[in-house]
C-alpha atoms as a PDB file:
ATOM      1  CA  UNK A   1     104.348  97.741 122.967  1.00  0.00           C
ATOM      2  CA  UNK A   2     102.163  95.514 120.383  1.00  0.00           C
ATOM      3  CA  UNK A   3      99.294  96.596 121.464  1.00  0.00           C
ATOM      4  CA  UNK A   4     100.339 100.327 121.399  1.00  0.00           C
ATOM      5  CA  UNK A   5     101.346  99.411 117.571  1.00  0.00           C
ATOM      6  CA  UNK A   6      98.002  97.565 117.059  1.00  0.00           C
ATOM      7  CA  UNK A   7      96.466 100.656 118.322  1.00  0.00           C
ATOM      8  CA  UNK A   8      98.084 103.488 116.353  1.00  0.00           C
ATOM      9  CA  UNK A   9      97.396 101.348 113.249  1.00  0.00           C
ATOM     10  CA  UNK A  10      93.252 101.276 114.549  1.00  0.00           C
ATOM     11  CA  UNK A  11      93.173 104.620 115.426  1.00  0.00           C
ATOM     12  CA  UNK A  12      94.997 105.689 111.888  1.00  0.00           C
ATOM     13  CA  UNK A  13      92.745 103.355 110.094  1.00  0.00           C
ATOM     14  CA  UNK A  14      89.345 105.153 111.916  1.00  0.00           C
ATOM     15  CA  UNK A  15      90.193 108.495 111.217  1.00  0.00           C
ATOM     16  CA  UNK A  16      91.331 107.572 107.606  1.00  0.00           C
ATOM     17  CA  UNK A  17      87.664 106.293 107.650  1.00  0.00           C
ATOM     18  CA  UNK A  18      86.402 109.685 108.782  1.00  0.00           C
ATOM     19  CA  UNK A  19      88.085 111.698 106.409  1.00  0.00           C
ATOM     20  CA  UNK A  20      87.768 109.991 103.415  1.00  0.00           C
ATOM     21  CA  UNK A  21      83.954 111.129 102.655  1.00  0.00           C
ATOM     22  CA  UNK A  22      86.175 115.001 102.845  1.00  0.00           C
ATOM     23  CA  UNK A  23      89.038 114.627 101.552  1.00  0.00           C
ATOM     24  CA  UNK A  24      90.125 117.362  99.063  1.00  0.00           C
ATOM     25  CA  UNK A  25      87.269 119.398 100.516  1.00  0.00           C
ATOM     26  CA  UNK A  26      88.230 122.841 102.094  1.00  0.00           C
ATOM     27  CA  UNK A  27      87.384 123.536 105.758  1.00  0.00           C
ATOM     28  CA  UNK A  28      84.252 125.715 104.618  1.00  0.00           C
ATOM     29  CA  UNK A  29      83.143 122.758 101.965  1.00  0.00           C
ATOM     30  CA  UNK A  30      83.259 120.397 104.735  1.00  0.00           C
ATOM     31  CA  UNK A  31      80.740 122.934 106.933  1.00  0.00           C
ATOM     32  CA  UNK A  32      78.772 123.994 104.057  1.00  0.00           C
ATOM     33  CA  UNK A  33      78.212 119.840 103.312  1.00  0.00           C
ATOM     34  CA  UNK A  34      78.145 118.035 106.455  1.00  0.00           C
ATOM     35  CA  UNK A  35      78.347 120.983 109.450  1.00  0.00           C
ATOM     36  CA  UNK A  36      81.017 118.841 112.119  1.00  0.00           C
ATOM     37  CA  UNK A  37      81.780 115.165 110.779  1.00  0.00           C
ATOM     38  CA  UNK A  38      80.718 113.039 113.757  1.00  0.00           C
ATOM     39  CA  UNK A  39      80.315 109.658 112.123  1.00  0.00           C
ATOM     40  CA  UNK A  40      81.865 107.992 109.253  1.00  0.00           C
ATOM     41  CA  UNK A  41      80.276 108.440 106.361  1.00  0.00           C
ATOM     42  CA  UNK A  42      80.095 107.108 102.257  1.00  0.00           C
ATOM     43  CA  UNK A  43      80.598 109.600  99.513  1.00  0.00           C
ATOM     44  CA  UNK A  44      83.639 111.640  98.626  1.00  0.00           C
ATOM     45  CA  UNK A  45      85.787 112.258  95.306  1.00  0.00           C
ATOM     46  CA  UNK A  46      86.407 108.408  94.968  1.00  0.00           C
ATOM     47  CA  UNK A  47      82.824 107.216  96.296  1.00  0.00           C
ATOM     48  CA  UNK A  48      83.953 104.974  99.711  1.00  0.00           C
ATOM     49  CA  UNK A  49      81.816 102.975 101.134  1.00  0.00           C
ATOM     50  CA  UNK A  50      81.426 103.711 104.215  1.00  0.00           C
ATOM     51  CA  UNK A  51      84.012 102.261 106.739  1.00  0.00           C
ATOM     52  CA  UNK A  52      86.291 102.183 103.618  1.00  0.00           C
ATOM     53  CA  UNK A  53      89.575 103.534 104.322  1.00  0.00           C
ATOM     54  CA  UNK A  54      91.671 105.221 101.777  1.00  0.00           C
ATOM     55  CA  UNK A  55      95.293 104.657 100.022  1.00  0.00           C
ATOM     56  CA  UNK A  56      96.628 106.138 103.338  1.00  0.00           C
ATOM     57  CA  UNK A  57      95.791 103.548 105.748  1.00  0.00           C
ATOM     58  CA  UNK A  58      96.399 100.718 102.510  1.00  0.00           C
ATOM     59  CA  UNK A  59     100.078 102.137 102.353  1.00  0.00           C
ATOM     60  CA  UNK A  60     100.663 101.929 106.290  1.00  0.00           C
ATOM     61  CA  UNK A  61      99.551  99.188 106.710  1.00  0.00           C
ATOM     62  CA  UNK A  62     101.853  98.174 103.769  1.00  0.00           C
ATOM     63  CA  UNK A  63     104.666  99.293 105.375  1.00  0.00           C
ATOM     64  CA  UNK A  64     104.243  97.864 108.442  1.00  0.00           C
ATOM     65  CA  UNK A  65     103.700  94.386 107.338  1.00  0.00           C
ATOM     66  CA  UNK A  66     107.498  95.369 105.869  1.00  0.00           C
ATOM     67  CA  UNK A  67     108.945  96.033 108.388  1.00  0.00           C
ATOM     68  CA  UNK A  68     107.536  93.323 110.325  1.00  0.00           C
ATOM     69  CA  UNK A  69     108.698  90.812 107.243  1.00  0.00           C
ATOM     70  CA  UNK A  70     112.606  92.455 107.596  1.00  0.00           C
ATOM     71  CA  UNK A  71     113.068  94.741 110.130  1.00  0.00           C
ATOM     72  CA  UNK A  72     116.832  95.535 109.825  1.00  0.00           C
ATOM     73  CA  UNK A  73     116.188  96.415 105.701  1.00  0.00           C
ATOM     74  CA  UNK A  74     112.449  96.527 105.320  1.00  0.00           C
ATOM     75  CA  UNK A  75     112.959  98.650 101.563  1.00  0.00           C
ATOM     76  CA  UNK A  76     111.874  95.805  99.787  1.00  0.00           C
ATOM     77  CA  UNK A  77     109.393  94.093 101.564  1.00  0.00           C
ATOM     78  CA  UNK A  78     107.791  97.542 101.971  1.00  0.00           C
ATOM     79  CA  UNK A  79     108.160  97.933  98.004  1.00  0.00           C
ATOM     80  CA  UNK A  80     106.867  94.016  97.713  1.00  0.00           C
ATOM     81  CA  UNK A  81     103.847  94.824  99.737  1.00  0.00           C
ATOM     82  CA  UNK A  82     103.193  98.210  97.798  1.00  0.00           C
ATOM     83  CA  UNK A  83     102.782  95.974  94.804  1.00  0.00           C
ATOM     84  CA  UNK A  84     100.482  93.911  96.200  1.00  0.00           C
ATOM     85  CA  UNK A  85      98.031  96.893  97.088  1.00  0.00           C
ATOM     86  CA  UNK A  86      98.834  98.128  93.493  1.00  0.00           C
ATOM     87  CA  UNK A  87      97.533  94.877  91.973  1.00  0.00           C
ATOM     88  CA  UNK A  88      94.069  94.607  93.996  1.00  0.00           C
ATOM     89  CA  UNK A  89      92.435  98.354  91.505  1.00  0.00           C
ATOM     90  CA  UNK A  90      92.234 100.758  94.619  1.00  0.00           C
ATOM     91  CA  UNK A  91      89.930 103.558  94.056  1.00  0.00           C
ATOM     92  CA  UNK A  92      92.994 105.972  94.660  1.00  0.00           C
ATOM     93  CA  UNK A  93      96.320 105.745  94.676  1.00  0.00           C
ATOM     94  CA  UNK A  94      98.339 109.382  95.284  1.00  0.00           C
ATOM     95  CA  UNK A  95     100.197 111.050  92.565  1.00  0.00           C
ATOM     96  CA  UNK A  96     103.892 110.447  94.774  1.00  0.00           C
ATOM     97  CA  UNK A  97     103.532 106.880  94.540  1.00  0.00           C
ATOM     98  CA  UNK A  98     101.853 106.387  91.126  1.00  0.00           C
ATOM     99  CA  UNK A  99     104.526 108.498  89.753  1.00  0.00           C
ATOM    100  CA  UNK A 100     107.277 106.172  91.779  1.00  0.00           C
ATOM    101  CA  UNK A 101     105.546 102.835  90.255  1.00  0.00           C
ATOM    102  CA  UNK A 102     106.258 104.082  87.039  1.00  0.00           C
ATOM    103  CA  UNK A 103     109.465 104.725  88.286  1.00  0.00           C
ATOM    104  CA  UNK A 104     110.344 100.955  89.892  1.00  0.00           C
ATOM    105  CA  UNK A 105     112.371  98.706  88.010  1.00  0.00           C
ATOM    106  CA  UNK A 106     114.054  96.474  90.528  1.00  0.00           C
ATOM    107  CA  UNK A 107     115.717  99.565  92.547  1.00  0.00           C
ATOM    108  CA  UNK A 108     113.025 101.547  95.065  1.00  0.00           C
ATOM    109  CA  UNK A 109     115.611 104.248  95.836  1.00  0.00           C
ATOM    110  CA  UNK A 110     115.972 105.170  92.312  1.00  0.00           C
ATOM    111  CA  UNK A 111     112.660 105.064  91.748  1.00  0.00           C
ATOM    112  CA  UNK A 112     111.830 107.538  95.179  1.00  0.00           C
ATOM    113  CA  UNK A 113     114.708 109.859  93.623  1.00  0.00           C
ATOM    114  CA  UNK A 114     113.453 110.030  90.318  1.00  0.00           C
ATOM    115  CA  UNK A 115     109.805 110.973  91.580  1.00  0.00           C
ATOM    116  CA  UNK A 116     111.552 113.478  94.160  1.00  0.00           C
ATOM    117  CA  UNK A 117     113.059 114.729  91.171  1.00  0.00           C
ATOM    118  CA  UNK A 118     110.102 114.569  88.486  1.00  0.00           C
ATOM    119  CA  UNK A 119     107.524 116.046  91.372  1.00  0.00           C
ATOM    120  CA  UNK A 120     110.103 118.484  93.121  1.00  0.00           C
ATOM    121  CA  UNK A 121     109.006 116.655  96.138  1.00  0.00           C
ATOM    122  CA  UNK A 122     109.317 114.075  98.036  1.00  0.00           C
ATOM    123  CA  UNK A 123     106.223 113.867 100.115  1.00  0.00           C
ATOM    124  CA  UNK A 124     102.651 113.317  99.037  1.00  0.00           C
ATOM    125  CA  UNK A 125     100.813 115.591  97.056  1.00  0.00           C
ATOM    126  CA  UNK A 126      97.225 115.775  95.748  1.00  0.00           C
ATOM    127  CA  UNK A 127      95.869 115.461  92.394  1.00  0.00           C
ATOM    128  CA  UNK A 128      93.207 117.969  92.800  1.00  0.00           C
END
């Protein structure tokens, strides 16, 4: 079962790697550009390096090494290691949680109901 875990997390990590020269980019932008993406490749909105992976694969892995830290309530661990990712500049970081860090103050549920509230959402959504 690890190594299915350690797996998923690879495989999400590679194709975060292969979309993030695209991402924002329509279908037709992404044919008109680069025809079929077949390697990974620099560039994009935010300028990755390439084999740079975006706020996706930061935040997973985030909230995996929560639940691995308390796995019967991994809230604040998860919230903990959120922080941490906050604190190292990332090149992006998604309007759903940006809006819920200015949100936190001590409580991550009020926080995720206040953005749900302020963004009429509760999933992620693009700043584009």
């Amino acid at each position: 079962m690890l190594d299915k875990m350690k797996g998923g997390l690879i495989g999400f990590a590679v194709g975060d790697e292969m979309g993030v020269a695209t991402e924002f980019m329509s279908p037709e932008e992404i044919k008109e550009q680069y025809g079929v993406v077949k390697e990974i490749l620099s560039g994009g909105v935010f300028g990755f390096e390439c084999g740079e992976t975006s706020d996706d694969t930061a935040m997973t892995i985030a909230v995996a090494k929560g639940i691995l830290a308390n796995s019967t309530d991994p809230i604040e661990d998860i919230g903990k290691e959120f922080l941490k990712w906050k604190a190292t500049n990332p090149k992006d970081i998604g309007i759903t949680i940006a809006t819920t860090f200015r949100h936190y103050h001590r409580d991550w549920f009020k926080a995720a109901e206040l953005t749900h509230h302020r963004l009429e959402q509760s999933g992620g959504k693009a700043l584009s």
